[in-house]
N, C-alpha and C. Protein backbone atom coordinates (compact mmCIF):
# COMPACT_ATOMS: atom_id res chain seq x y z
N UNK A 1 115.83 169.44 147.62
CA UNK A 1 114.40 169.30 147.42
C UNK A 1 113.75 168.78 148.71
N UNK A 2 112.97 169.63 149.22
CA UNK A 2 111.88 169.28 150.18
C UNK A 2 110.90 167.91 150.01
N UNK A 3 110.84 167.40 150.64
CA UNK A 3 109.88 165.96 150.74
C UNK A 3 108.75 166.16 151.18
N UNK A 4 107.73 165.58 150.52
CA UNK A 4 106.27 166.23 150.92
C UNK A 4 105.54 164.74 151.47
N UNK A 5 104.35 165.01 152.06
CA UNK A 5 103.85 163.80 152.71
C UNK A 5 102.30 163.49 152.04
N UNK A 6 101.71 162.96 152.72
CA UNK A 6 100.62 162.67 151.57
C UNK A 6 99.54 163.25 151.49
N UNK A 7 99.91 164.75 152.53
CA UNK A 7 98.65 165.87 152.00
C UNK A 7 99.28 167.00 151.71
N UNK A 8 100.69 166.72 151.06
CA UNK A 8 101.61 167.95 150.15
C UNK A 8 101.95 168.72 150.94
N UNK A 9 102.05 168.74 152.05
CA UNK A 9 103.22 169.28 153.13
C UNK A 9 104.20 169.14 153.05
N UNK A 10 105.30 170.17 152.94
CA UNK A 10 107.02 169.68 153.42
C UNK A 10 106.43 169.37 155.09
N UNK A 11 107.55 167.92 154.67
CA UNK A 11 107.70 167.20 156.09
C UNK A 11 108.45 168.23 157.35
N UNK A 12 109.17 169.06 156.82
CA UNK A 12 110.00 170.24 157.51
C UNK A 12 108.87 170.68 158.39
N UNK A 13 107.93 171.04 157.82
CA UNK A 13 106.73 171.54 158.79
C UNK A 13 106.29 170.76 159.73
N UNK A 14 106.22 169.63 159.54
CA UNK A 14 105.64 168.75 160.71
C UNK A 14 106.44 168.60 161.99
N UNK A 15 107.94 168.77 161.43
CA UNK A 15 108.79 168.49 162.92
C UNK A 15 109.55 169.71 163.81
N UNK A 16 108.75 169.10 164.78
CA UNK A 16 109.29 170.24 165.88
C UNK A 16 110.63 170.42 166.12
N UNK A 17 111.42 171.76 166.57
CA UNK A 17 112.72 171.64 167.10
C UNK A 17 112.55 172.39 168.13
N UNK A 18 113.16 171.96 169.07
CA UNK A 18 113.42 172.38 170.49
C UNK A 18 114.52 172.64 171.24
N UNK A 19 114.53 173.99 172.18
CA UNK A 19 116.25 173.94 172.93
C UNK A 19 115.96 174.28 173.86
N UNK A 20 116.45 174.03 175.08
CA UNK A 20 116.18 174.01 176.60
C UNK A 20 116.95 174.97 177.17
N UNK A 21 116.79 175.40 178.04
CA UNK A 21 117.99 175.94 178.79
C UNK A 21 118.62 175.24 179.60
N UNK A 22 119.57 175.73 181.30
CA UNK A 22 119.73 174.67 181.98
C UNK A 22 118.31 174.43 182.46
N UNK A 23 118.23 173.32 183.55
CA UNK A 23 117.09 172.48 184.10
C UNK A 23 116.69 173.57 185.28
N UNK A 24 117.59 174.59 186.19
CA UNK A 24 117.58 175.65 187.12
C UNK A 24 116.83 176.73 186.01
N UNK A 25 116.95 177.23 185.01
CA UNK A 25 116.30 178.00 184.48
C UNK A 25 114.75 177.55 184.10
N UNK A 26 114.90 176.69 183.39
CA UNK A 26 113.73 176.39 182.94
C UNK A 26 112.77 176.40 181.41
N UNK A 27 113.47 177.76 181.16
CA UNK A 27 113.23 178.35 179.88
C UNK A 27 113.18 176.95 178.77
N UNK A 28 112.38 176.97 177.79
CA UNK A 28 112.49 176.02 176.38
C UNK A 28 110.93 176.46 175.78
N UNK A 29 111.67 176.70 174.75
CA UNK A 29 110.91 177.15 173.06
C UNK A 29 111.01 175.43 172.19
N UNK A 30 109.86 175.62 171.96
CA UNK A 30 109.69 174.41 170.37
C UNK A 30 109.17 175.36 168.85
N UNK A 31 109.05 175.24 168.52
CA UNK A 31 109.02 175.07 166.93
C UNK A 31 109.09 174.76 165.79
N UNK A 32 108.43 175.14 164.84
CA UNK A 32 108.49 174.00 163.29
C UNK A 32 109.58 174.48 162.88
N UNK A 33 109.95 175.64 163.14
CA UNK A 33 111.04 176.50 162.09
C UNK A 33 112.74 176.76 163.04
N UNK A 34 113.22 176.19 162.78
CA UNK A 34 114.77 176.13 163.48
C UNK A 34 115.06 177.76 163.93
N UNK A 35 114.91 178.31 162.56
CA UNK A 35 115.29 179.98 162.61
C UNK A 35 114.63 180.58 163.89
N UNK A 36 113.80 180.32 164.31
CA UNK A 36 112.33 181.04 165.05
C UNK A 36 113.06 180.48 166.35
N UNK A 37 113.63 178.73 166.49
CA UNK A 37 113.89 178.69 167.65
C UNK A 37 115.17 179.25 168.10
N UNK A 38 116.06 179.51 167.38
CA UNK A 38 117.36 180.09 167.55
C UNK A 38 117.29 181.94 167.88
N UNK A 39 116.40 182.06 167.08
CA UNK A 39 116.24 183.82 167.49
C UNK A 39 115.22 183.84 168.80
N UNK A 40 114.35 182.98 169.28
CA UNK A 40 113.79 183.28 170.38
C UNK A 40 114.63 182.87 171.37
N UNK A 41 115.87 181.80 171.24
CA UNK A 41 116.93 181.24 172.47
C UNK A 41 118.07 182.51 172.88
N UNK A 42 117.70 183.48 171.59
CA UNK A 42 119.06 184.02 171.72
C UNK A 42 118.53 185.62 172.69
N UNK A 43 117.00 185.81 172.11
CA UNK A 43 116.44 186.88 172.95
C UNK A 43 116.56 186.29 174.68
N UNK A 44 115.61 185.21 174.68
CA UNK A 44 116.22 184.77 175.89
C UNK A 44 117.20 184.63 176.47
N UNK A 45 118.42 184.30 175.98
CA UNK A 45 119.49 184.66 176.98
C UNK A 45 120.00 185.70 176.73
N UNK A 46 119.87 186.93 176.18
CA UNK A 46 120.51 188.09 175.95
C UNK A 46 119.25 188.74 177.80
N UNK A 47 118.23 188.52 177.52
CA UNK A 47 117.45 188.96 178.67
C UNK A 47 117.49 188.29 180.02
N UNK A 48 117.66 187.20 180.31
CA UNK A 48 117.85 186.56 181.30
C UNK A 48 119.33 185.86 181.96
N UNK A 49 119.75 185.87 180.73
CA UNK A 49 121.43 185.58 180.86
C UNK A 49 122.70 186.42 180.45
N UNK A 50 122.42 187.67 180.60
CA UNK A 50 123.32 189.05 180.27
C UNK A 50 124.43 188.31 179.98
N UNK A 51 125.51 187.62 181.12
CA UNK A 51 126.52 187.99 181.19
C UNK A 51 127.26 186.69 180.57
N UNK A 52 126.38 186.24 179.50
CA UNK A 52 126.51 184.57 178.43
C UNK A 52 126.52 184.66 177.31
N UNK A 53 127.35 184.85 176.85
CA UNK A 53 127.31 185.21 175.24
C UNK A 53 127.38 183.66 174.46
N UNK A 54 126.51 183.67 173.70
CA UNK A 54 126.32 182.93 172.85
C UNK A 54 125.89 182.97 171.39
N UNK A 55 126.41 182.18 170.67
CA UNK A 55 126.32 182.45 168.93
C UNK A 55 125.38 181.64 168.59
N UNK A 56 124.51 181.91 167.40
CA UNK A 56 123.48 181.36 166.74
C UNK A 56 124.17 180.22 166.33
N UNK A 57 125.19 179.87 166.08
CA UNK A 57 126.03 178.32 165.41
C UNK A 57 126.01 177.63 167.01
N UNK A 58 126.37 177.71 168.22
CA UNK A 58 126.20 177.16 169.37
C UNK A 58 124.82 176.92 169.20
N UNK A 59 123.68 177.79 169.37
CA UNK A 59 122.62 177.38 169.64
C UNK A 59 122.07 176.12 168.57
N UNK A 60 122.25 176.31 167.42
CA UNK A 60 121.72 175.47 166.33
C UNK A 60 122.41 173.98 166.88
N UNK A 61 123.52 174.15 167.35
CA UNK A 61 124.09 172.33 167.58
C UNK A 61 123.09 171.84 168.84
N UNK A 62 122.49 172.87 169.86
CA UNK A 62 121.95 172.50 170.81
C UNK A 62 120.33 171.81 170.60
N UNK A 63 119.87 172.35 169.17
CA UNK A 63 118.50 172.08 168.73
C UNK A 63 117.97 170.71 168.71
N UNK A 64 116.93 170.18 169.28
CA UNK A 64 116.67 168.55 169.50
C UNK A 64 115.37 168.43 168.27
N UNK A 65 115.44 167.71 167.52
CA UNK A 65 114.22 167.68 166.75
C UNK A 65 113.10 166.43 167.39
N UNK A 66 111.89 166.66 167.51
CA UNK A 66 110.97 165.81 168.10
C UNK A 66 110.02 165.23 167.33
């Protein structure tokens, strides 16, 4: 069960998650929705980082919530 706040929002919505790339790249996505940041980390390095394969379970451990 989702937890709501005191204008009936899931709190889920309010908090951002974020994943960086390295500090030489630069690249970082935030978002309310984990899913959104994991599929935009993964377009990004499929486009900028060809030769880096990485799994949506890697990326999700990398996610910082703010």
């Amino acid at each position: 069960m989702t937890k709501k706040n005191h204008w009936g929002k899931n709190k889920m919505d309010e908090t951002l998650k974020q994943i960086r790339c390295r500090p030489e790249c630069g690249f970082m996505v935030r978002s309310h929705s984990g899913a959104e940041v994991i599929e935009l980390a993964l377009m990004h390095v499929k486009k900028a980082h060809p030769t880096i394969n990485v799994s949506p379970d890697e990326l999700r451990k990398r996610i910082r919530t703010l």
